[in-house]
C-alpha atoms as a PDB file:
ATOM      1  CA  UNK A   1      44.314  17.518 -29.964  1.00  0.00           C
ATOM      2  CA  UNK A   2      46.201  19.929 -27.420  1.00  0.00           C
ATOM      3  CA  UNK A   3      46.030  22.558 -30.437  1.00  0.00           C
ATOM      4  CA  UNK A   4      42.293  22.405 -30.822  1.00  0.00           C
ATOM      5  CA  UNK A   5      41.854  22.171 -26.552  1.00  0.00           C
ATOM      6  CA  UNK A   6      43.748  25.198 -26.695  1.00  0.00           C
ATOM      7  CA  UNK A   7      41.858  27.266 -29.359  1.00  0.00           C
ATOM      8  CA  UNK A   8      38.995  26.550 -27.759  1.00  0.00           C
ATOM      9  CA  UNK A   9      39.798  27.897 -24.182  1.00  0.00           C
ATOM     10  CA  UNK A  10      41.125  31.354 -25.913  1.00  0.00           C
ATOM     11  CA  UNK A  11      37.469  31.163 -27.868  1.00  0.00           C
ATOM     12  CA  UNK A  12      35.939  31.051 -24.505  1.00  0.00           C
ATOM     13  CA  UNK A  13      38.000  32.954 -22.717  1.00  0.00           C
ATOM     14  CA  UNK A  14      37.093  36.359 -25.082  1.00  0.00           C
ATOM     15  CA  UNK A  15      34.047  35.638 -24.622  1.00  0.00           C
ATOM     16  CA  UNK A  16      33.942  36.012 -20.771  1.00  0.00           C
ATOM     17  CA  UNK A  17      35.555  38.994 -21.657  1.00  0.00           C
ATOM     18  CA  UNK A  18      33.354  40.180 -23.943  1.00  0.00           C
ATOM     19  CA  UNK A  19      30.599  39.959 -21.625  1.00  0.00           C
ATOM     20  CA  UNK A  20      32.100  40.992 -18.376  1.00  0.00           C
ATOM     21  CA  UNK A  21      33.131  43.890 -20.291  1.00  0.00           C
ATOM     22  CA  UNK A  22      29.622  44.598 -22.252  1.00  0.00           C
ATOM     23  CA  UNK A  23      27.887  44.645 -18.346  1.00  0.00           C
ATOM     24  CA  UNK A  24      30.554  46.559 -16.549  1.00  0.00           C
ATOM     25  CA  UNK A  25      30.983  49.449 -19.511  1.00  0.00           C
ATOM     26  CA  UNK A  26      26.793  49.348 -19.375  1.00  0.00           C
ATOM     27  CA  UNK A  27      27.148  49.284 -15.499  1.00  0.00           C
ATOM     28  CA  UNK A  28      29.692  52.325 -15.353  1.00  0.00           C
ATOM     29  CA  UNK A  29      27.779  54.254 -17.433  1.00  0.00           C
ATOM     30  CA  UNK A  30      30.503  54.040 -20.621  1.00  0.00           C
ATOM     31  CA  UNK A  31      28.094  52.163 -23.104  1.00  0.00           C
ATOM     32  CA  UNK A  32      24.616  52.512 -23.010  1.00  0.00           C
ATOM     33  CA  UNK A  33      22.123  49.200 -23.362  1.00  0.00           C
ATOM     34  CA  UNK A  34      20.396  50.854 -25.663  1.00  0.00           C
ATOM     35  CA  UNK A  35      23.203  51.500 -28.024  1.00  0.00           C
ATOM     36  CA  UNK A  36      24.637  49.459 -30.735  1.00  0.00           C
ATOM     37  CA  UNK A  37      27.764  48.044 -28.826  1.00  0.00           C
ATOM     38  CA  UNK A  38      26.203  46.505 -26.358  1.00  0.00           C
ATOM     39  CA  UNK A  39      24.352  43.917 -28.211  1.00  0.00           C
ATOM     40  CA  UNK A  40      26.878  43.302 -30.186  1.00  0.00           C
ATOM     41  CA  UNK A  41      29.428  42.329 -27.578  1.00  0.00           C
ATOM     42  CA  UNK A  42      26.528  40.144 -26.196  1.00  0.00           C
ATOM     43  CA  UNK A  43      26.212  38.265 -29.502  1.00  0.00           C
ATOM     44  CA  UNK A  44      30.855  37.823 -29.906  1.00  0.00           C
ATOM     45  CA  UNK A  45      30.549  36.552 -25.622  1.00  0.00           C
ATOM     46  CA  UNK A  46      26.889  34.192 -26.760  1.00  0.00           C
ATOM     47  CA  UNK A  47      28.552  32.497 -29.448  1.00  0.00           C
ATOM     48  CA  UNK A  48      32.525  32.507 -28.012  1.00  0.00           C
ATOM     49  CA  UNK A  49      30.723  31.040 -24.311  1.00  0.00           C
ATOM     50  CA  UNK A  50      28.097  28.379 -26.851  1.00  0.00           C
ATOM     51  CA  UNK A  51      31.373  27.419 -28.558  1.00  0.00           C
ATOM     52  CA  UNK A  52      33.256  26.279 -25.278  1.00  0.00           C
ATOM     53  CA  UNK A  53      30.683  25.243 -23.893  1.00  0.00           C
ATOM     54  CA  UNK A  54      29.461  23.126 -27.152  1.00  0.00           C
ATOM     55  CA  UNK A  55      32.704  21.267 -27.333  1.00  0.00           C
ATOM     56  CA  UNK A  56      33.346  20.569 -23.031  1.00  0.00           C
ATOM     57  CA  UNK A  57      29.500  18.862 -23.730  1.00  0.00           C
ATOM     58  CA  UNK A  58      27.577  20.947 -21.053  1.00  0.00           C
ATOM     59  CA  UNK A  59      24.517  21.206 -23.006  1.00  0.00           C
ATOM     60  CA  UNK A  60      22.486  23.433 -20.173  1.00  0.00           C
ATOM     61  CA  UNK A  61      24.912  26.241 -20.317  1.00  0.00           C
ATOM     62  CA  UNK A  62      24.775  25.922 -24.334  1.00  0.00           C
ATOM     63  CA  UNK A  63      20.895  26.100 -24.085  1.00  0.00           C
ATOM     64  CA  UNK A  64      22.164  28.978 -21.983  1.00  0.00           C
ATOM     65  CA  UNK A  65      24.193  30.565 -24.503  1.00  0.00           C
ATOM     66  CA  UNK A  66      21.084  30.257 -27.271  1.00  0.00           C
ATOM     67  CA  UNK A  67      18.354  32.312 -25.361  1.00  0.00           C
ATOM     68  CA  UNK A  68      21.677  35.203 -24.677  1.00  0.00           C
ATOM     69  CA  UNK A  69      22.619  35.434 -28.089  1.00  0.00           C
ATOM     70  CA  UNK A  70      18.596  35.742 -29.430  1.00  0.00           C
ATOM     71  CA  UNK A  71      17.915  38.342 -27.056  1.00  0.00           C
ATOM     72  CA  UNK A  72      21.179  40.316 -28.251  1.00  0.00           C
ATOM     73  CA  UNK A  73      19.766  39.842 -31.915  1.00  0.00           C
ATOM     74  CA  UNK A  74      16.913  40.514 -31.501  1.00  0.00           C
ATOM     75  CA  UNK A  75      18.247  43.734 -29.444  1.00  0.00           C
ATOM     76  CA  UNK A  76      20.264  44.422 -32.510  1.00  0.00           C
ATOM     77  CA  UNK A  77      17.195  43.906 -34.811  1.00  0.00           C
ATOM     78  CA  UNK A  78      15.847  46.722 -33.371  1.00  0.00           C
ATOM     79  CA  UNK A  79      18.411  49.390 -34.750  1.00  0.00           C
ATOM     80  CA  UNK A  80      17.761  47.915 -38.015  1.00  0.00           C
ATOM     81  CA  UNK A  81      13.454  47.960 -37.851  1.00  0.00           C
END
């Protein structure tokens, strides 16, 4: 059980990276939100974050986690339409 406790905090713990990283690059001018990074580092930090948050069973921050990882799809939709 430790193993799986473990694997879970290094899934959530890239994600806070991820997106901590997605809005400072956008913030510091490094990445733009219109390009194709951003997005996807939203979509890795919306599913790493629903993951942890999935298995400690805080449902409002997974509900959370849904309507980020939509919006970053349906960001990255747009490169592709």
């Amino acid at each position: 059980m430790k193993k799986h406790s473990t694997l879970i905090q290094i899934i959530g713990w890239s994600g806070t990276v991820s997106l901590i990283g997605a809005y400072a690059l956008n913030s510091f001018g490094v990445i733009s939100s219109q390009g194709l990074l951003y997005p996807l580092l939203n979509i890795f930090a919306a599913v790493s974050l629903g993951i942890r948050v999935w298995a400690d069973r805080n449902y409002s921050n997974f509900i959370l986690e849904v309507f980020w990882g939509v919006i970053a799809v349906v960001a990255l939709l747009s490169f592709v339409f």
